[in-house]
Structures are given as structure tokens and as C-alpha cells.
PDB file of N, CA and C in Angstrom:
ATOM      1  N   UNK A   1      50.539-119.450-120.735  1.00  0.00           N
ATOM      2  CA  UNK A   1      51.916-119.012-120.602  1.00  0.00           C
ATOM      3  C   UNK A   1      52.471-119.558-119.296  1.00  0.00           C
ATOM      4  N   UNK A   2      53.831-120.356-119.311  1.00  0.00           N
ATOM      5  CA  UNK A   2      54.369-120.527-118.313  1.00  0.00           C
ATOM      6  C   UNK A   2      55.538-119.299-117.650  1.00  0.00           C
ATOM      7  N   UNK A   3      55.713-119.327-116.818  1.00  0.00           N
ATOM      8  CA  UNK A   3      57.011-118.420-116.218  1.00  0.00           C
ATOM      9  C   UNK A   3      57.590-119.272-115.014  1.00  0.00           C
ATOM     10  N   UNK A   4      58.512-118.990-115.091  1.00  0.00           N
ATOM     11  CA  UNK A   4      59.661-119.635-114.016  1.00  0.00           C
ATOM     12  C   UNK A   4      59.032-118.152-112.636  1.00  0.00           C
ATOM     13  N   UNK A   5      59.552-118.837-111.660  1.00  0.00           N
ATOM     14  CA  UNK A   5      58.975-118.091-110.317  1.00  0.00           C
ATOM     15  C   UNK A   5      60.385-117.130-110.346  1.00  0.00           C
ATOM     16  N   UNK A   6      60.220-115.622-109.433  1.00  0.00           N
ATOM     17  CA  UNK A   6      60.944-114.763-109.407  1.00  0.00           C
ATOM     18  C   UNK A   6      62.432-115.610-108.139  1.00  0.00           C
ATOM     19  N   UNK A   7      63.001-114.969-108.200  1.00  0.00           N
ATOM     20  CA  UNK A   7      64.135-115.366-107.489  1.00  0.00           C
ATOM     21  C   UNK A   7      63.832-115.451-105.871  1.00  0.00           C
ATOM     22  N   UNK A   8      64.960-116.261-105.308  1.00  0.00           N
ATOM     23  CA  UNK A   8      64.653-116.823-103.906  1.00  0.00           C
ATOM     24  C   UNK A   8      64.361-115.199-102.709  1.00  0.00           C
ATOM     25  N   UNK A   9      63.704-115.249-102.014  1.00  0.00           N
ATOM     26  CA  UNK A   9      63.192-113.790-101.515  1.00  0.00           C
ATOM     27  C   UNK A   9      63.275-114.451 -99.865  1.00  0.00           C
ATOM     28  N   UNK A  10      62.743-113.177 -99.600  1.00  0.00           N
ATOM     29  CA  UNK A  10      62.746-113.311 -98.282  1.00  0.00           C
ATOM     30  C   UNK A  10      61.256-113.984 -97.590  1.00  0.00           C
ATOM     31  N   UNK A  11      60.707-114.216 -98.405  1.00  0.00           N
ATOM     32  CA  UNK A  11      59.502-114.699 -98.562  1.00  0.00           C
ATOM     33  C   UNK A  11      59.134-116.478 -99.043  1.00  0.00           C
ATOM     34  N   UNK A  12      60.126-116.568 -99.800  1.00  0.00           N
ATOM     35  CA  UNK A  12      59.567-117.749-100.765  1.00  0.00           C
ATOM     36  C   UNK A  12      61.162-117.951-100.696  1.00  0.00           C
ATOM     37  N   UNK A  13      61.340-119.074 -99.444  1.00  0.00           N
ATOM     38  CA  UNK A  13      62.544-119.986 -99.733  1.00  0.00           C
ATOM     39  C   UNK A  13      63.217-121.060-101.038  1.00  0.00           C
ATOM     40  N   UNK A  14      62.376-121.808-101.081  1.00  0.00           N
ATOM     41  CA  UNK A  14      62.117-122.705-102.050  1.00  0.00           C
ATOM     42  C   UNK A  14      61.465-122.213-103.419  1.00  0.00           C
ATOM     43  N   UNK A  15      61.849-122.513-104.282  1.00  0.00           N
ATOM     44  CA  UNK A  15      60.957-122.373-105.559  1.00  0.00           C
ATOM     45  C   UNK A  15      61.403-123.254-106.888  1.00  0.00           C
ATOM     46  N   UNK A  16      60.937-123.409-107.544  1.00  0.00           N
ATOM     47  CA  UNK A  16      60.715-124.650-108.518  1.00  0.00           C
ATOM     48  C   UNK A  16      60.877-123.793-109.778  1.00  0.00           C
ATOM     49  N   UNK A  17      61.987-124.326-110.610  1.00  0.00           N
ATOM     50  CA  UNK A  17      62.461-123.631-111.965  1.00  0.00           C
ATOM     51  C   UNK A  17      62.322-125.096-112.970  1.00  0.00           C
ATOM     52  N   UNK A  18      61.738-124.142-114.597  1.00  0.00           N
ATOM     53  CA  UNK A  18      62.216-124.979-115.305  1.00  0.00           C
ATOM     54  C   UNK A  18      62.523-124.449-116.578  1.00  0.00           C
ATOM     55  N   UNK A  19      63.297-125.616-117.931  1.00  0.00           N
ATOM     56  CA  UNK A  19      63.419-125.297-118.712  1.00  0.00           C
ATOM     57  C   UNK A  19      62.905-125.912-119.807  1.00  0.00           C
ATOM     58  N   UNK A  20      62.405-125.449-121.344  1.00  0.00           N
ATOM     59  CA  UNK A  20      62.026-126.576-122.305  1.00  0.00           C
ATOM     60  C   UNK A  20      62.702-126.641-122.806  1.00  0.00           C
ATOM     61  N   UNK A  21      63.078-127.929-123.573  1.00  0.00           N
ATOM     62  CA  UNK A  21      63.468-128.459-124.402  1.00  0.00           C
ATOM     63  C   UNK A  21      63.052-128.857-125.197  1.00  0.00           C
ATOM     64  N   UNK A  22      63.893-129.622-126.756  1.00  0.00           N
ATOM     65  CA  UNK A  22      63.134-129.909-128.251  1.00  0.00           C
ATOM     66  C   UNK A  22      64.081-131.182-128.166  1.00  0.00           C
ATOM     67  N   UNK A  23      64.030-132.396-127.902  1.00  0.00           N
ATOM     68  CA  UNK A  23      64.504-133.644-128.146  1.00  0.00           C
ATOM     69  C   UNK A  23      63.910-134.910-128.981  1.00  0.00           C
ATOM     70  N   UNK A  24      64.305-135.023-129.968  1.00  0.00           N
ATOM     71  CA  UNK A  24      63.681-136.001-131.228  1.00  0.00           C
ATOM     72  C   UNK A  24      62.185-135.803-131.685  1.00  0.00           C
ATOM     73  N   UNK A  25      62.695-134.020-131.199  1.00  0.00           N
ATOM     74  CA  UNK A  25      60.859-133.503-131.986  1.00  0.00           C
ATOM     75  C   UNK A  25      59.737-133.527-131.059  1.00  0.00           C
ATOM     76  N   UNK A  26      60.206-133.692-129.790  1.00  0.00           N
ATOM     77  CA  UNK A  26      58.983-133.505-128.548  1.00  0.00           C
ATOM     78  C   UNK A  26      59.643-132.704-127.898  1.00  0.00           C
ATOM     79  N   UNK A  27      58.694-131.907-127.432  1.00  0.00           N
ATOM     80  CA  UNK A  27      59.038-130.627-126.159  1.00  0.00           C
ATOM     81  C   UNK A  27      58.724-131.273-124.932  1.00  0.00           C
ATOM     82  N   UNK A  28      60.563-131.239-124.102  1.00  0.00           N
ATOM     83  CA  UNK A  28      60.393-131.697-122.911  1.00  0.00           C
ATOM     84  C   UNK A  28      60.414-130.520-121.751  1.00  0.00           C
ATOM     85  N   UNK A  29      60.183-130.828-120.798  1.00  0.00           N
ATOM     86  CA  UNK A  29      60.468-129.845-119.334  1.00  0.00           C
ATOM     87  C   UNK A  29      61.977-130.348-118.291  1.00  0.00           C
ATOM     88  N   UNK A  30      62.421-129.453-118.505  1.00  0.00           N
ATOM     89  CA  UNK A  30      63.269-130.052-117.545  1.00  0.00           C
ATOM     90  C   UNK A  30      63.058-129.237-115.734  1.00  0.00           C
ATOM     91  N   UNK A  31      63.123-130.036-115.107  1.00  0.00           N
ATOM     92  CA  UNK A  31      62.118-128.843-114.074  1.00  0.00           C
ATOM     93  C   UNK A  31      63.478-129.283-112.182  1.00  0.00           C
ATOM     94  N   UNK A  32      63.971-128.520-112.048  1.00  0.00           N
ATOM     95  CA  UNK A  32      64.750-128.268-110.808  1.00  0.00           C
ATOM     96  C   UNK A  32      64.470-127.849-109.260  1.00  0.00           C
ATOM     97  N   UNK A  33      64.765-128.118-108.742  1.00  0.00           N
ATOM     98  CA  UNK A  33      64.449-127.322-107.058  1.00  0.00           C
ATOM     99  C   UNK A  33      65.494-126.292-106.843  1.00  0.00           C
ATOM    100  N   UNK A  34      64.769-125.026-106.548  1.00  0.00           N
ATOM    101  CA  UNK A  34      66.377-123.727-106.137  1.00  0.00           C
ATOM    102  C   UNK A  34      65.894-123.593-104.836  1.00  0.00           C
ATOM    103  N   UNK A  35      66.677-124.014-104.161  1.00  0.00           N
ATOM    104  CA  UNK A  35      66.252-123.065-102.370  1.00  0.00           C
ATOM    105  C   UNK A  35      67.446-123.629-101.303  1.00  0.00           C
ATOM    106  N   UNK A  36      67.395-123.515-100.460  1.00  0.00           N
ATOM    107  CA  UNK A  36      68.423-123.413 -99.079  1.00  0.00           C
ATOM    108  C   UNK A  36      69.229-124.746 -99.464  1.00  0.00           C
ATOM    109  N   UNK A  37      70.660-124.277 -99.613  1.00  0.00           N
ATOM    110  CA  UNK A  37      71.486-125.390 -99.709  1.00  0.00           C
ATOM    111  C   UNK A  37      72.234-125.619 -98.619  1.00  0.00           C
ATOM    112  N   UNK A  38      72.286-125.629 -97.384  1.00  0.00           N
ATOM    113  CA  UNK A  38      72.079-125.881 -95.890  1.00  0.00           C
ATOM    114  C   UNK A  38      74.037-125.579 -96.179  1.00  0.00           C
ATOM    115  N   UNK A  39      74.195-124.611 -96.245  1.00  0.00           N
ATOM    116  CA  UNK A  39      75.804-124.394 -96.201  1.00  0.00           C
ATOM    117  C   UNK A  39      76.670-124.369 -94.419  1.00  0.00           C
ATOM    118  N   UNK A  40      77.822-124.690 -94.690  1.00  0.00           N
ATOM    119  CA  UNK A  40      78.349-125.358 -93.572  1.00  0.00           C
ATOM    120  C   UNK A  40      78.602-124.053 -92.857  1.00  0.00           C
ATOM    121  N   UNK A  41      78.704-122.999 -93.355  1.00  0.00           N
ATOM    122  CA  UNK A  41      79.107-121.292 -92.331  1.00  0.00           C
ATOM    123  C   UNK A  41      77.844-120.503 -93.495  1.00  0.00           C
ATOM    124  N   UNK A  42      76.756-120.600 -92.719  1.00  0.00           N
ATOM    125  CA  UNK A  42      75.237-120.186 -93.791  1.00  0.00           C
ATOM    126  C   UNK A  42      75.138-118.306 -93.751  1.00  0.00           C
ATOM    127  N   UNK A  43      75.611-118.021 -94.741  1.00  0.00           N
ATOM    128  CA  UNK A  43      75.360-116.463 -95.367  1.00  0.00           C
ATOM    129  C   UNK A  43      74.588-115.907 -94.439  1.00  0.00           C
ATOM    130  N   UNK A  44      73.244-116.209 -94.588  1.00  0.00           N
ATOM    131  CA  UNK A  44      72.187-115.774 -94.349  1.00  0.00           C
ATOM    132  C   UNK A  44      72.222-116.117 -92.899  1.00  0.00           C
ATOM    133  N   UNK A  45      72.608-116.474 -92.424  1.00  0.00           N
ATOM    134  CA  UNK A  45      72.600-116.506 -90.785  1.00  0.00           C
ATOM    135  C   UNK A  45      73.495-115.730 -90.010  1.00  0.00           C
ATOM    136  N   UNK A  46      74.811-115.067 -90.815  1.00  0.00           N
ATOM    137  CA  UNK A  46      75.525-114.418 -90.481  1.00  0.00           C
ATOM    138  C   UNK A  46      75.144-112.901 -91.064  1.00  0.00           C
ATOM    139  N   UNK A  47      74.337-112.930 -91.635  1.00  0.00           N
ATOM    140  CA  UNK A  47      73.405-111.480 -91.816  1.00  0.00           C
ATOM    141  C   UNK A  47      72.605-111.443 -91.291  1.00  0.00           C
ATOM    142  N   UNK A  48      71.524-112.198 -90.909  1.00  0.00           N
ATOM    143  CA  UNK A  48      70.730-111.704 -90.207  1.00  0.00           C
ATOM    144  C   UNK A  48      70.471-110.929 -88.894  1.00  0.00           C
ATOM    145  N   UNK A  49      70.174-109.790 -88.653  1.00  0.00           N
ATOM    146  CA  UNK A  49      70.273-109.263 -87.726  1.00  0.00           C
ATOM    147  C   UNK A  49      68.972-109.687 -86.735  1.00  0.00           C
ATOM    148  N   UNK A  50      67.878-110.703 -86.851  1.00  0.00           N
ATOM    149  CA  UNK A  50      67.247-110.946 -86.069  1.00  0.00           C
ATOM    150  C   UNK A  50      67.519-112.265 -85.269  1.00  0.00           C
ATOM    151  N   UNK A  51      67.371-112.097 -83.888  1.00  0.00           N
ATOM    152  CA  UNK A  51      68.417-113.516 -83.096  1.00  0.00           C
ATOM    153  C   UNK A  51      66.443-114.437 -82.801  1.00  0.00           C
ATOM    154  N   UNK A  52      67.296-115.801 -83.579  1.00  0.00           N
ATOM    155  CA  UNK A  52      66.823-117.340 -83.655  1.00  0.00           C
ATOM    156  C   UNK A  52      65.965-116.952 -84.874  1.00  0.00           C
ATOM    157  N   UNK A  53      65.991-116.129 -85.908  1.00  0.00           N
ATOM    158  CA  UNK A  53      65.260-116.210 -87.275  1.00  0.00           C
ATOM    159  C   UNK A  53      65.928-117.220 -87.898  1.00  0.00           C
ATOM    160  N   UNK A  54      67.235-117.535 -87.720  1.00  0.00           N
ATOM    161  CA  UNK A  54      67.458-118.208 -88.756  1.00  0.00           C
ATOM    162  C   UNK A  54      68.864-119.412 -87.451  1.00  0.00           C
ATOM    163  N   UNK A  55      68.520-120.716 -87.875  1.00  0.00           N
ATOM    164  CA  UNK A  55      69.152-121.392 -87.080  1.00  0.00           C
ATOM    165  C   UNK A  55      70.230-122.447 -87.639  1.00  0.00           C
ATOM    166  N   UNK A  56      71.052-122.824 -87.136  1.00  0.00           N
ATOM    167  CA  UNK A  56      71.907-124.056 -87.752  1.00  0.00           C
ATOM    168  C   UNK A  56      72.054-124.966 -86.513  1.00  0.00           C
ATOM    169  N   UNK A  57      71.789-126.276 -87.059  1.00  0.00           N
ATOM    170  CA  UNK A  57      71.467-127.548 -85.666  1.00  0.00           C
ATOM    171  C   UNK A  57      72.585-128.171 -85.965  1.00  0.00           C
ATOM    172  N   UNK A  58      73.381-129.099 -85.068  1.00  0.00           N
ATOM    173  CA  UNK A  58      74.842-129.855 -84.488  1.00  0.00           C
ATOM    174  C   UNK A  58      74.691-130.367 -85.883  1.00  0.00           C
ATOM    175  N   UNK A  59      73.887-131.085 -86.628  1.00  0.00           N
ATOM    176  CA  UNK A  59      74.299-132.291 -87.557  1.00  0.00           C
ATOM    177  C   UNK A  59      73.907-130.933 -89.080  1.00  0.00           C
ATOM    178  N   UNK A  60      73.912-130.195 -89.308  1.00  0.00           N
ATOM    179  CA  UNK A  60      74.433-129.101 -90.064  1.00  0.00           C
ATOM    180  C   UNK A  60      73.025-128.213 -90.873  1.00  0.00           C
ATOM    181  N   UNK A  61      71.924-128.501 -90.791  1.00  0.00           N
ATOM    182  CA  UNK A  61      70.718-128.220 -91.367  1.00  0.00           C
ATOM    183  C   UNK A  61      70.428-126.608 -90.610  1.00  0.00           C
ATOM    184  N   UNK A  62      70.452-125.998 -91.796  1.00  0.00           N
ATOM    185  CA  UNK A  62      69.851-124.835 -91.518  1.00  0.00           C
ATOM    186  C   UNK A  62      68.433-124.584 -91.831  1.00  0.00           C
ATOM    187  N   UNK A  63      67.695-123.839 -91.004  1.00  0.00           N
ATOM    188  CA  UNK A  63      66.287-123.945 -90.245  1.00  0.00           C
ATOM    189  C   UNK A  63      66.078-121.928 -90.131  1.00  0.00           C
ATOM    190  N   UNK A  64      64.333-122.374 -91.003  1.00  0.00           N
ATOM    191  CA  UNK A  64      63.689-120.542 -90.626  1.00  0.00           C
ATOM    192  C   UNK A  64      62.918-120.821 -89.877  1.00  0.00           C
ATOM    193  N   UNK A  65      62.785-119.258 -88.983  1.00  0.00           N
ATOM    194  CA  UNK A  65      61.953-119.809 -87.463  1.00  0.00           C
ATOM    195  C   UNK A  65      61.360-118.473 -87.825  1.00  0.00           C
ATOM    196  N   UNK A  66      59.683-118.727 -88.698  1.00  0.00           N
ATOM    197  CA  UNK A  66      59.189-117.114 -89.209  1.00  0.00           C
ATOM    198  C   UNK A  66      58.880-116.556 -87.962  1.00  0.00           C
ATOM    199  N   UNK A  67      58.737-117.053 -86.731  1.00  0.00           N
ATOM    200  CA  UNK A  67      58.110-116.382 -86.046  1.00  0.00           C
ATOM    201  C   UNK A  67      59.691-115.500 -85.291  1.00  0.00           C
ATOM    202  N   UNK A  68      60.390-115.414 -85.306  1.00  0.00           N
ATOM    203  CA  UNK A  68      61.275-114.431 -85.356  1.00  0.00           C
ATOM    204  C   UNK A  68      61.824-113.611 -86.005  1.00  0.00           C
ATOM    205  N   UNK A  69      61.384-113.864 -87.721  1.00  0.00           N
ATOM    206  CA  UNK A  69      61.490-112.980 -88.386  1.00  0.00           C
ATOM    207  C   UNK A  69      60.914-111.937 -88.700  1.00  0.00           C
ATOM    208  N   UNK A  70      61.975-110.933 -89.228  1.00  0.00           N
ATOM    209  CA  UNK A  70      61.651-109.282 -88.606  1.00  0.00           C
ATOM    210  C   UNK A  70      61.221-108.547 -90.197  1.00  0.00           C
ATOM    211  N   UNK A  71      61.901-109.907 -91.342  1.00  0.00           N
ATOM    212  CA  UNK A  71      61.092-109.692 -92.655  1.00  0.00           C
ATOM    213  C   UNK A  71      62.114-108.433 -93.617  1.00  0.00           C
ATOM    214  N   UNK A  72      63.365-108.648 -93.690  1.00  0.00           N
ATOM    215  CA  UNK A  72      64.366-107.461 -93.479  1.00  0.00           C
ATOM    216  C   UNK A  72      65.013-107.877 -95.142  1.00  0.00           C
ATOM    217  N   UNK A  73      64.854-108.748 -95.170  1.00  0.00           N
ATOM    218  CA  UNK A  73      65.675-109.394 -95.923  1.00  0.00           C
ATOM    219  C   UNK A  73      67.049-109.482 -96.503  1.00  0.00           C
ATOM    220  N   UNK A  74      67.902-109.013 -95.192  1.00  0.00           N
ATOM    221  CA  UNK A  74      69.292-109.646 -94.911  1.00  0.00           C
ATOM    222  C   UNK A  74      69.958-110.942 -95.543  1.00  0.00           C
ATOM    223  N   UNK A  75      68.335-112.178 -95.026  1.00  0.00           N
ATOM    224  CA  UNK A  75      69.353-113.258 -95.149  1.00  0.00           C
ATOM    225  C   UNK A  75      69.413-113.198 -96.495  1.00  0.00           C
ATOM    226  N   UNK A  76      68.240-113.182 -97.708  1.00  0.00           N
ATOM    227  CA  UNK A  76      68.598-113.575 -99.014  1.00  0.00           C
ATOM    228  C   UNK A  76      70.332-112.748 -99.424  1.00  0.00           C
ATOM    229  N   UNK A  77      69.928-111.205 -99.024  1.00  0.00           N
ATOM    230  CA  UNK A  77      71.890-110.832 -99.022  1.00  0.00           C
ATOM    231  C   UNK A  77      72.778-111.461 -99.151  1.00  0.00           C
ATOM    232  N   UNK A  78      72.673-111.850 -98.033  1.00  0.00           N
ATOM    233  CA  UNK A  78      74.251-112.841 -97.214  1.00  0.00           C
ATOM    234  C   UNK A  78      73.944-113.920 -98.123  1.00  0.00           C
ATOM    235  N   UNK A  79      72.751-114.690 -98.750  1.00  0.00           N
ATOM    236  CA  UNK A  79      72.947-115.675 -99.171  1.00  0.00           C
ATOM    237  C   UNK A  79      73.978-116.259-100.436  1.00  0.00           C
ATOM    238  N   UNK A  80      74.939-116.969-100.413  1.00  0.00           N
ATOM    239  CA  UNK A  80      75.691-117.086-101.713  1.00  0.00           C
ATOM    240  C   UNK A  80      75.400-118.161-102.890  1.00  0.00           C
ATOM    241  N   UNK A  81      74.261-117.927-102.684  1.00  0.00           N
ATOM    242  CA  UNK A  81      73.166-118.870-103.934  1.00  0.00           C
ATOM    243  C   UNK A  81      72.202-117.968-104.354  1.00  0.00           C
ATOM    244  N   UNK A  82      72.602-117.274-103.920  1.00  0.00           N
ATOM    245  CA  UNK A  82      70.800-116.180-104.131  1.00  0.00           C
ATOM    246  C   UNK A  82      71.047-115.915-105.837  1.00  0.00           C
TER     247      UNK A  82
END
């Protein structure tokens, strides 16, 4: 049995989804990446209540720094992809 992974957490940024398909009688996979879409004013950084858990650098990449995280899970909240 396959299963798609549970939704983006405060734990597991990244995670890997897929779907099957039936195309000319073969079962295909169609298989995606869901995780941090480095947004230009980032949800999750404006929730978080722990300071440098969660960072945004000059050229726009948002960045987790676990070792400041307090494990609250705010940012998935704020996140507007979640």
C-alpha cells in the first residue's frame, strides 16, 4: 500500500506527494514536491513567536534555524500553502 505523506507540519517541511494514473492502459505516478515556497512577506515568519527560528535573507529565501525552534507550530499557521 502506498499513502501520500500527512500534510506540511512543523516537523516535516518538505514532503513528496503523488498521484496514479491509467494512460493507454498503464498505471502511471505522477509524483510532486509540497514544501516552503520562499514567499516574498513569509506567513510563517510573521507567526512565529520564536526570534531567528525562522529567517528571510536580502536575495528572498526563507531559511529554518531548528536550533531556535521552540516546536510551537505557529509557522505551519501563518503558512498560506499549508
Amino acid at each position: 500500500v502506498y499513502d501520500n505523506p500527512t500534510d506540511l507540519t512543523a516537523k516535516s517541511w518538505t514532503v513528496m506527494r503523488f498521484s496514479e494514473v491509467e494512460e493507454n492502459g498503464k498505471l502511471e505516478w505522477l509524483i510532486r514536491k509540497d514544501g516552503c515556497m520562499h514567499c516574498a512577506d513569509p506567513g510563517c515568519l510573521i507567526a512565529c513567536p520564536a526570534e531567528g527560528a525562522i529567517i528571510q535573507y536580502a536575495i528572498g529565501i526563507v531559511d529554518f534555524q531548528s536550533e531556535h525552534c521552540i516546536g510551537c507550530g505557529s509557522c505551519i499557521a501563518g503558512c498560506p500553502f499549508k
